[in-house]
N, C-alpha and C. Protein backbone atom coordinates (compact mmCIF):
# COMPACT_ATOMS: atom_id res chain seq x y z
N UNK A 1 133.56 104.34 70.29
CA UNK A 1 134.23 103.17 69.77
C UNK A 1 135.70 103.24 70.10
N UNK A 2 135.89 103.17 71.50
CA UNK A 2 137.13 103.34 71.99
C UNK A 2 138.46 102.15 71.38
N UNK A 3 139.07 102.30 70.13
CA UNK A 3 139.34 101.02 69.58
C UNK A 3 141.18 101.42 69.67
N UNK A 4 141.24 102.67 70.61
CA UNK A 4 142.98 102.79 70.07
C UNK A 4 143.83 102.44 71.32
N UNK A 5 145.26 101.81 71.53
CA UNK A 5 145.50 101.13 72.72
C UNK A 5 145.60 99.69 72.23
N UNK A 6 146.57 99.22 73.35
CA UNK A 6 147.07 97.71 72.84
C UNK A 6 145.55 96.80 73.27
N UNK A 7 145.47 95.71 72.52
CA UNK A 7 144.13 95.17 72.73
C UNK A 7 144.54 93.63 73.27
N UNK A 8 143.87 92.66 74.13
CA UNK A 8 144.64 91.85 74.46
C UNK A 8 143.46 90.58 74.31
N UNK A 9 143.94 89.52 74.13
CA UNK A 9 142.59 88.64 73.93
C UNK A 9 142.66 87.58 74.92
N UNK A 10 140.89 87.71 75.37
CA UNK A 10 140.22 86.99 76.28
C UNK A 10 139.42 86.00 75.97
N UNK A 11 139.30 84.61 76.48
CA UNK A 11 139.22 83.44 76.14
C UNK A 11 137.58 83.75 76.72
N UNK A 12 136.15 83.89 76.00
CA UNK A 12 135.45 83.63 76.73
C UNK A 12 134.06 82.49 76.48
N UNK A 13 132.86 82.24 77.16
CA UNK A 13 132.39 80.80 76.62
C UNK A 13 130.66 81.73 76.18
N UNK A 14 130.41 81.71 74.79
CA UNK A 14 129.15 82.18 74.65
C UNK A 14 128.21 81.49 74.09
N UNK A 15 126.56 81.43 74.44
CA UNK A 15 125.78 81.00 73.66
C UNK A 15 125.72 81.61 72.56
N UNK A 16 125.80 79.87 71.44
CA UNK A 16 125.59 80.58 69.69
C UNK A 16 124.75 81.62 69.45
N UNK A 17 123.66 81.80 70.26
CA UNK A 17 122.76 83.01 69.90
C UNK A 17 123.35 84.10 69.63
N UNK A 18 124.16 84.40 70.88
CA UNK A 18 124.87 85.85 70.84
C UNK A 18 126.04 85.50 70.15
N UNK A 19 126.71 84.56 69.42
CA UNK A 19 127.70 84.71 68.73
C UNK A 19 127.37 85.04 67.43
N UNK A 20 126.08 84.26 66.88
CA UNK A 20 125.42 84.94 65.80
C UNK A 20 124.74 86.21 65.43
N UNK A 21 124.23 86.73 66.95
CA UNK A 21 124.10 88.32 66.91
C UNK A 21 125.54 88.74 66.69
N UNK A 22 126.22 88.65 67.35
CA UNK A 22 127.71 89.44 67.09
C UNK A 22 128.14 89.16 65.52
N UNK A 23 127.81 88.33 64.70
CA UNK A 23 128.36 88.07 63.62
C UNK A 23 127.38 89.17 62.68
N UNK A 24 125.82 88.61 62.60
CA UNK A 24 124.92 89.97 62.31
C UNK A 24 125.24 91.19 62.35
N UNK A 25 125.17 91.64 63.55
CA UNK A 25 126.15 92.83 64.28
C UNK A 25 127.00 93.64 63.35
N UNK A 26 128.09 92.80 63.35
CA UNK A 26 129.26 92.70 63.02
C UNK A 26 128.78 92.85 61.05
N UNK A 27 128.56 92.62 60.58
CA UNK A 27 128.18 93.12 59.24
C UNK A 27 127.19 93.50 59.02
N UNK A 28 125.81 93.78 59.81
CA UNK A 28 125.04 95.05 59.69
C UNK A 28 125.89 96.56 59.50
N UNK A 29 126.71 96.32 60.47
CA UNK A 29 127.67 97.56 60.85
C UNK A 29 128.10 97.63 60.55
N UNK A 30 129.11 97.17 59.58
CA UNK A 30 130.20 97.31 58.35
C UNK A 30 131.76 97.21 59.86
N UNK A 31 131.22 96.24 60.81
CA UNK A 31 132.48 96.39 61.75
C UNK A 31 133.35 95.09 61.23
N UNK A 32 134.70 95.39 61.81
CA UNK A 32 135.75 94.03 61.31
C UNK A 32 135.69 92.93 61.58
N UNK A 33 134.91 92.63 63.04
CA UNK A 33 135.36 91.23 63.68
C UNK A 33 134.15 91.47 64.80
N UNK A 34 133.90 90.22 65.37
CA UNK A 34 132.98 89.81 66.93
C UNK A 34 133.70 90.68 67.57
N UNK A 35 135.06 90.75 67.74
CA UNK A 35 135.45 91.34 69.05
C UNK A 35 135.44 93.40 69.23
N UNK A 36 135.38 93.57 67.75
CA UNK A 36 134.73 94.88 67.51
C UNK A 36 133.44 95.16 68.10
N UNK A 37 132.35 94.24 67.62
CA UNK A 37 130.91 94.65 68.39
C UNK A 37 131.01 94.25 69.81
N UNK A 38 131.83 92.97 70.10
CA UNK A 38 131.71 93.40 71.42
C UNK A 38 132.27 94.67 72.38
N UNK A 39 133.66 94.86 71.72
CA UNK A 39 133.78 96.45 72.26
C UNK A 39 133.11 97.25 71.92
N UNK A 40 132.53 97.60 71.04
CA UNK A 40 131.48 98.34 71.23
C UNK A 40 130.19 98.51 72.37
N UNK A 41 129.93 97.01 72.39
CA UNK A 41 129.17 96.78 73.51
C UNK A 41 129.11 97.19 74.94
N UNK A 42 130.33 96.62 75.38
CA UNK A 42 131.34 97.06 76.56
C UNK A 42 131.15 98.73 76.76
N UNK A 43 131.65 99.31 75.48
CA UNK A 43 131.83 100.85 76.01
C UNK A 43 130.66 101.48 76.24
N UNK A 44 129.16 101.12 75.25
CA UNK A 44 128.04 101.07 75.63
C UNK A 44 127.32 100.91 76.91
N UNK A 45 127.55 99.71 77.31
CA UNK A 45 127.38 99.31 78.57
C UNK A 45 128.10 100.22 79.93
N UNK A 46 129.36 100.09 79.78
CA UNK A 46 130.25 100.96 80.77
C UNK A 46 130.19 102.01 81.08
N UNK A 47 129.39 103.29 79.76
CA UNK A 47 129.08 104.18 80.22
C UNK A 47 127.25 105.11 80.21
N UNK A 48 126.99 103.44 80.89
CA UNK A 48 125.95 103.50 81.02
C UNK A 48 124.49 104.46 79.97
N UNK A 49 124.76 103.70 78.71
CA UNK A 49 123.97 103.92 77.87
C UNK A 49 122.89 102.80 77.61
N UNK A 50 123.14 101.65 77.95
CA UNK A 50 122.51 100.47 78.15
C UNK A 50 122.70 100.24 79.49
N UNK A 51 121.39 99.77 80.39
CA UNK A 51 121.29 99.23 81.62
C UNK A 51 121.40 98.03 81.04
N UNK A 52 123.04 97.16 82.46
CA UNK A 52 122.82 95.50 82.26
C UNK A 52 122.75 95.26 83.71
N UNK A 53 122.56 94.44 83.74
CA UNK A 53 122.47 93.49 85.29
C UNK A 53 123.33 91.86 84.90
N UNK A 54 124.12 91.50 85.80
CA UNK A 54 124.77 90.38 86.26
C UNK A 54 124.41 89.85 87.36
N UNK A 55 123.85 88.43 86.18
CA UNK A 55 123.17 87.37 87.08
C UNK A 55 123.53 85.69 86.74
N UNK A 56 124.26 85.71 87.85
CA UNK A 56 124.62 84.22 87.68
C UNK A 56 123.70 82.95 87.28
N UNK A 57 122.46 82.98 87.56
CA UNK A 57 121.96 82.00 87.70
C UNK A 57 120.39 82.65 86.59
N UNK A 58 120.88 83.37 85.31
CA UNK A 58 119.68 83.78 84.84
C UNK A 58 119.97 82.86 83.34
N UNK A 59 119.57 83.13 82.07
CA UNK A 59 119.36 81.98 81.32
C UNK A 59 121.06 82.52 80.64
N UNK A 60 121.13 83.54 80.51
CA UNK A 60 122.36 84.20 80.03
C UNK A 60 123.67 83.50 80.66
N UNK A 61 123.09 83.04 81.81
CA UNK A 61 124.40 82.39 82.52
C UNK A 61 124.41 80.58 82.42
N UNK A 62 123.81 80.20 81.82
CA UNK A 62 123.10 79.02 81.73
C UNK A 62 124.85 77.85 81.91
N UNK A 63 124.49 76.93 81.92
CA UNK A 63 125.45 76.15 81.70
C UNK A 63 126.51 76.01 80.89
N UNK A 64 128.13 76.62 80.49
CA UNK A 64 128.73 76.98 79.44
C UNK A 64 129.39 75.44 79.10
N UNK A 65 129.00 74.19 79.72
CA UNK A 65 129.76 73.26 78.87
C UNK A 65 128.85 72.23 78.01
N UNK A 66 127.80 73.12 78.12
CA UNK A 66 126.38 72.58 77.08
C UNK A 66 127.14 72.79 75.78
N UNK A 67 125.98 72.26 75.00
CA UNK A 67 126.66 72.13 73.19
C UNK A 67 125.83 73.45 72.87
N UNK A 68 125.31 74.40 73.90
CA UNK A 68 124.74 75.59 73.53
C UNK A 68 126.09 76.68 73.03
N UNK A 69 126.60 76.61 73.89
CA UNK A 69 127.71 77.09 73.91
C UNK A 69 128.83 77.39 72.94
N UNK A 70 129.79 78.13 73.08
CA UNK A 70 131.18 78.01 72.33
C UNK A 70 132.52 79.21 73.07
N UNK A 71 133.47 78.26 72.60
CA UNK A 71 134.75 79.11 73.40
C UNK A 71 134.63 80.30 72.16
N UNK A 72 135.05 81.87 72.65
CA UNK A 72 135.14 82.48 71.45
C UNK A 72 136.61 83.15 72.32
N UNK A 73 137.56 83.91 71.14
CA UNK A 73 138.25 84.63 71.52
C UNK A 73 137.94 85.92 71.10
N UNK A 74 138.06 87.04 72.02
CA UNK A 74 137.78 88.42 71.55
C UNK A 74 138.92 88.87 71.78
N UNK A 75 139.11 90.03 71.20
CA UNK A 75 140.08 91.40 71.80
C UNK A 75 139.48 92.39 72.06
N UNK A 76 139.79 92.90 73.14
CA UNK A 76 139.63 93.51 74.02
C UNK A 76 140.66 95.24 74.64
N UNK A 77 140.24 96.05 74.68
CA UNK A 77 141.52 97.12 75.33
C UNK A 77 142.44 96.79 76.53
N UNK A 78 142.72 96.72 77.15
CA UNK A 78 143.12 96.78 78.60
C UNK A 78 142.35 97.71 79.19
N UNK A 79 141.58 99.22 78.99
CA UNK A 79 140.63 99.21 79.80
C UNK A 79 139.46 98.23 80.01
N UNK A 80 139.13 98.42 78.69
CA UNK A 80 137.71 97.29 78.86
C UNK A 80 137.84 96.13 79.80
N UNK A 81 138.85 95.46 79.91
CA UNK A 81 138.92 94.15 80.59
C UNK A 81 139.23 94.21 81.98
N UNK A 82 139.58 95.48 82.14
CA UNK A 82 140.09 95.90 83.43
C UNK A 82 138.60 96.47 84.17
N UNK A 83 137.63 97.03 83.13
CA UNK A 83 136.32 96.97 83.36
C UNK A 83 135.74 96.14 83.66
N UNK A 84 135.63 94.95 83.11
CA UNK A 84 135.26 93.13 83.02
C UNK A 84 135.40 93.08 84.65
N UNK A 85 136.86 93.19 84.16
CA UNK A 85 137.01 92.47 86.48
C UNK A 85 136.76 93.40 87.25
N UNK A 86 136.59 94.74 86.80
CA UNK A 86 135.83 95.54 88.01
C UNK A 86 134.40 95.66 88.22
N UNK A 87 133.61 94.49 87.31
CA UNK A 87 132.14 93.94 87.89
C UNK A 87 132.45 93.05 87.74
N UNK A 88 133.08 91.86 87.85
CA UNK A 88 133.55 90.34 88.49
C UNK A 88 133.38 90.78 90.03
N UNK A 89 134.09 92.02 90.25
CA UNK A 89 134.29 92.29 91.70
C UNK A 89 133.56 93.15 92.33
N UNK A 90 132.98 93.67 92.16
CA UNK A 90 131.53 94.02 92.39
C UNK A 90 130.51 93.30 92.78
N UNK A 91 130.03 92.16 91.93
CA UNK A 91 129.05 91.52 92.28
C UNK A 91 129.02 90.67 93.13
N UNK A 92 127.95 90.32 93.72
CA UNK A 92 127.56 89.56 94.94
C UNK A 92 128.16 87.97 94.88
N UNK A 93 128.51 87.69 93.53
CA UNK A 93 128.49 85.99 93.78
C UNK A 93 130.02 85.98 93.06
N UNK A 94 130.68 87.16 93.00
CA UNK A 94 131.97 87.21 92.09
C UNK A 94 131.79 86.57 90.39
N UNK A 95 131.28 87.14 89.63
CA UNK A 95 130.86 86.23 88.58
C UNK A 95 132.35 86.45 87.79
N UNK A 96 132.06 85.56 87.00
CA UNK A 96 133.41 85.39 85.92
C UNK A 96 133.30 86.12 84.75
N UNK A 97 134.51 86.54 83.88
CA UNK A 97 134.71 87.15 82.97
C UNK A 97 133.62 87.19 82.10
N UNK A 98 133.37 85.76 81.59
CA UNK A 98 132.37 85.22 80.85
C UNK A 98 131.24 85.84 80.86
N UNK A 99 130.45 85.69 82.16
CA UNK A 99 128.92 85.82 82.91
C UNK A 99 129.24 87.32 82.75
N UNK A 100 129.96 88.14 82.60
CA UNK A 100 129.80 89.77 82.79
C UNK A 100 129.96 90.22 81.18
N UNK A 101 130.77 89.16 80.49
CA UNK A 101 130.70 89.78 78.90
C UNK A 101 129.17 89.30 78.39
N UNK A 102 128.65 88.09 78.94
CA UNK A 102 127.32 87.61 78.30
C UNK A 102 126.37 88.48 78.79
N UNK A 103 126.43 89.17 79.86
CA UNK A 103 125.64 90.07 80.46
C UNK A 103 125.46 91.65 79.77
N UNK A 104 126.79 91.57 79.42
CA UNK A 104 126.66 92.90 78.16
C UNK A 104 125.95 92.85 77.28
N UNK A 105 126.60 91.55 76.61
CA UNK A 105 125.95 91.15 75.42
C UNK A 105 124.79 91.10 74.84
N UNK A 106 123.62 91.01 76.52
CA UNK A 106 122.77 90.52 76.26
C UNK A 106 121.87 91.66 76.76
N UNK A 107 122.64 92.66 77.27
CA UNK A 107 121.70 94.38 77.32
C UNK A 107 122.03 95.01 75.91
N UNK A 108 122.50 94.26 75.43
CA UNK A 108 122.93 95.32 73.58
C UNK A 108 121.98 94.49 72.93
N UNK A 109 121.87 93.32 73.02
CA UNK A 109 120.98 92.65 72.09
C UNK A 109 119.41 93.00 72.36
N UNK A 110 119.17 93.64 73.49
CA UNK A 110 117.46 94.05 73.48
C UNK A 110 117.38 95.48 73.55
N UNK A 111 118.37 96.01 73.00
CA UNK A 111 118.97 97.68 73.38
C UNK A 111 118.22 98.09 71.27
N UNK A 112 118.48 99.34 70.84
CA UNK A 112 118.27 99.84 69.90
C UNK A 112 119.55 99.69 69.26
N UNK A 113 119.83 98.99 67.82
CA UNK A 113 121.39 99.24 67.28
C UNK A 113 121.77 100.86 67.59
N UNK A 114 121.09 101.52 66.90
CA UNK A 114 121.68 102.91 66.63
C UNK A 114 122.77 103.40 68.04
N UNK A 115 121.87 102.81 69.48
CA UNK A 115 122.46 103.04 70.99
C UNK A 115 123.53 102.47 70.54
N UNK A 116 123.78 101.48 70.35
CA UNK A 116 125.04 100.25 70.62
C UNK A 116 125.98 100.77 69.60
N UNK A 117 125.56 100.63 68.48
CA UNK A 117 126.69 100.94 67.51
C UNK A 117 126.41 102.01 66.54
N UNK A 118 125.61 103.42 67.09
CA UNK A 118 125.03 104.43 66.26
C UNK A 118 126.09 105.48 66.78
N UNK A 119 126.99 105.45 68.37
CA UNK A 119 127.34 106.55 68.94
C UNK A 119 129.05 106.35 68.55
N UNK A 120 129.74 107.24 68.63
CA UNK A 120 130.94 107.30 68.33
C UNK A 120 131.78 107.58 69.71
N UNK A 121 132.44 106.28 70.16
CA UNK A 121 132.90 106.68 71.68
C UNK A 121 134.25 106.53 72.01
N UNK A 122 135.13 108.35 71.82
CA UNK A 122 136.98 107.80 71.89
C UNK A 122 137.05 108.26 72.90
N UNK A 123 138.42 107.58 73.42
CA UNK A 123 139.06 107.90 74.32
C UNK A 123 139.59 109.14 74.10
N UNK A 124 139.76 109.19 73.39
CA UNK A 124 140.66 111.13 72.79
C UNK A 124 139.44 111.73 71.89
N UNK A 125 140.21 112.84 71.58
CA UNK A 125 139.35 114.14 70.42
C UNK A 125 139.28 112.92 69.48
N UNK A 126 137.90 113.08 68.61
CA UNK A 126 137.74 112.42 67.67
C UNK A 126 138.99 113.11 66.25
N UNK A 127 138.94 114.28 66.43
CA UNK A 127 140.27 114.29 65.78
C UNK A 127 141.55 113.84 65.35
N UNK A 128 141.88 113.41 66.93
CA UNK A 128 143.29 112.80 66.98
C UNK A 128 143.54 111.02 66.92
N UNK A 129 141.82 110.63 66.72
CA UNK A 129 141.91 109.35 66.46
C UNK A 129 141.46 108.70 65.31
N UNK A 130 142.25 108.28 64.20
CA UNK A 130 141.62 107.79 62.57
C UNK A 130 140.84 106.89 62.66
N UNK A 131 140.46 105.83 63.81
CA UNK A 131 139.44 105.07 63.78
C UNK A 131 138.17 105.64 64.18
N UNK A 132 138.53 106.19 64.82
CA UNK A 132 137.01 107.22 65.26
C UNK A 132 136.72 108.27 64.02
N UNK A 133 137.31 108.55 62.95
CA UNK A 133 137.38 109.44 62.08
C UNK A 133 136.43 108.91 61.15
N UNK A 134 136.72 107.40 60.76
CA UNK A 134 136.40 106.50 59.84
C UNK A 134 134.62 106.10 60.61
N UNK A 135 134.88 105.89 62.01
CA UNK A 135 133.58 105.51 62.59
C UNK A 135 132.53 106.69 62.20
N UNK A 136 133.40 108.30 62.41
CA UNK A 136 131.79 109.10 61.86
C UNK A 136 131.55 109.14 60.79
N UNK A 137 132.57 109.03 59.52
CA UNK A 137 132.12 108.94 58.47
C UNK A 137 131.54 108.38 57.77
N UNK A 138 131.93 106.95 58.41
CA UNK A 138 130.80 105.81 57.90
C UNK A 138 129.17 105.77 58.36
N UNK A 139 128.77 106.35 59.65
CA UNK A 139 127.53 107.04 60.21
C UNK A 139 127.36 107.97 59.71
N UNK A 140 127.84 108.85 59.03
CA UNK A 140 127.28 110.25 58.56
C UNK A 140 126.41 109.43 57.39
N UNK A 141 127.36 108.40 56.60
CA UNK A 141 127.10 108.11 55.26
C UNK A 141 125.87 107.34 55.29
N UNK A 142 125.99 106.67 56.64
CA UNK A 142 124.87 105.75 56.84
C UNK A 142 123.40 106.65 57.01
N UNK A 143 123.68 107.62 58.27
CA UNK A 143 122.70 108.02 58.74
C UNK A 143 122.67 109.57 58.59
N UNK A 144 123.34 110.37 58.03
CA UNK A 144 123.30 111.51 57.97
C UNK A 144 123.91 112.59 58.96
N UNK A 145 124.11 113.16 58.75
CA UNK A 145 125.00 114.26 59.70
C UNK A 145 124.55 114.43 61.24
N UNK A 146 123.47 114.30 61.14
CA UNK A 146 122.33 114.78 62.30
C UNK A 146 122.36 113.62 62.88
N UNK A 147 122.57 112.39 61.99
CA UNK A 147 122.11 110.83 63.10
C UNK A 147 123.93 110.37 63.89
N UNK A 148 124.59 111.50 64.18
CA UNK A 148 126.11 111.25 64.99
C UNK A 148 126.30 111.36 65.66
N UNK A 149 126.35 110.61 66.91
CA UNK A 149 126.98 111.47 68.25
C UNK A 149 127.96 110.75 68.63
N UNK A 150 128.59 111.74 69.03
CA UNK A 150 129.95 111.20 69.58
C UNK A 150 130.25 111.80 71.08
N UNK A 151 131.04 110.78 71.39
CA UNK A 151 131.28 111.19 72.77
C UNK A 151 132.90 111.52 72.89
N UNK A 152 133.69 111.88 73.72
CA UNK A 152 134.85 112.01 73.67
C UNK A 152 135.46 112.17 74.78
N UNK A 153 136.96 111.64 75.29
CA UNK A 153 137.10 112.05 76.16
C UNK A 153 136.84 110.91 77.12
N UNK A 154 136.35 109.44 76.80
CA UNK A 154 135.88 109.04 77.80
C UNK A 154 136.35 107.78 78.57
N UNK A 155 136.50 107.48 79.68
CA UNK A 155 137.15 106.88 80.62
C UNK A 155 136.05 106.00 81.12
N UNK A 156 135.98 104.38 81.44
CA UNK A 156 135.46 103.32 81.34
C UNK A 156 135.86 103.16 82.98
N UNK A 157 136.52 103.43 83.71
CA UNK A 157 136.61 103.04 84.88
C UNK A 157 136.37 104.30 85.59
């Protein structure tokens, strides 16, 4: 739960489905905001704990000026987003910010919670970071000592 670092917010267009998973999400987990589970998501995704695929033309990418839709704003790290456009640029058809966050979104939503938001993932020693401190404690409390893993140390690009 790489959450420390200036965070910067990105304008992006999602189907209500996944805005209402993110809201679910988002208080299943005792997290603050959408843009929490989606970083979570992101770091999930990025270091390849969830397989996603980006596909322009799959239902995930569907038409964003349908009334399916909605503008959301998230925050985001500056890695993470710097992640975002380094599979914008990657992929075959250059997809947009959007199409690569809905693409996350939508490998966490058929993924296991515990994967998505069970693992504890800092950029530093979980030591030296109080949000990551608070993240195991609230999993210990949830799930017990044994149900924690954390990762550390870890770099998204």
């Amino acid at each position: 739960m790489s959450s420390s670092g200036k965070k910067q917010t990105l304008s992006i267009s999602l189907p209500t489905e996944m805005i209402d998973w993110l809201d679910s999400s988002a208080k299943s987990q005792s997290l603050p905001s959408q843009s929490k589970a989606v970083r979570c998501c992101i770091n999930c995704v990025a270091l390849d704990d969830v397989d996603m695929r980006v596909e322009s033309n799959d239902a995930a990418s569907a038409d964003p000026s349908s009334n399916n839709y909605q503008a959301l704003n998230i925050e985001l790290a500056t890695e993470q987003i710097e992640w975002v456009d380094s599979v914008c640029s990657k992929s075959d058809e250059g997809s947009s910010q959007s199409e690569v966050v809905r693409s996350v979104i939508q490998a966490c939503m058929t993924a296991e919670a515990g994967v998505v938001f069970g693992v504890v993932r800092c950029k530093r020693k979980v030591t030296a970071c109080e949000g990551a401190q608070n993240a195991v404690a609230s999993l210990i409390e949830r799930n017990g000592a044994n149900g924690v893993v954390v990762k550390e140390d870890i770099e998204l690009l």
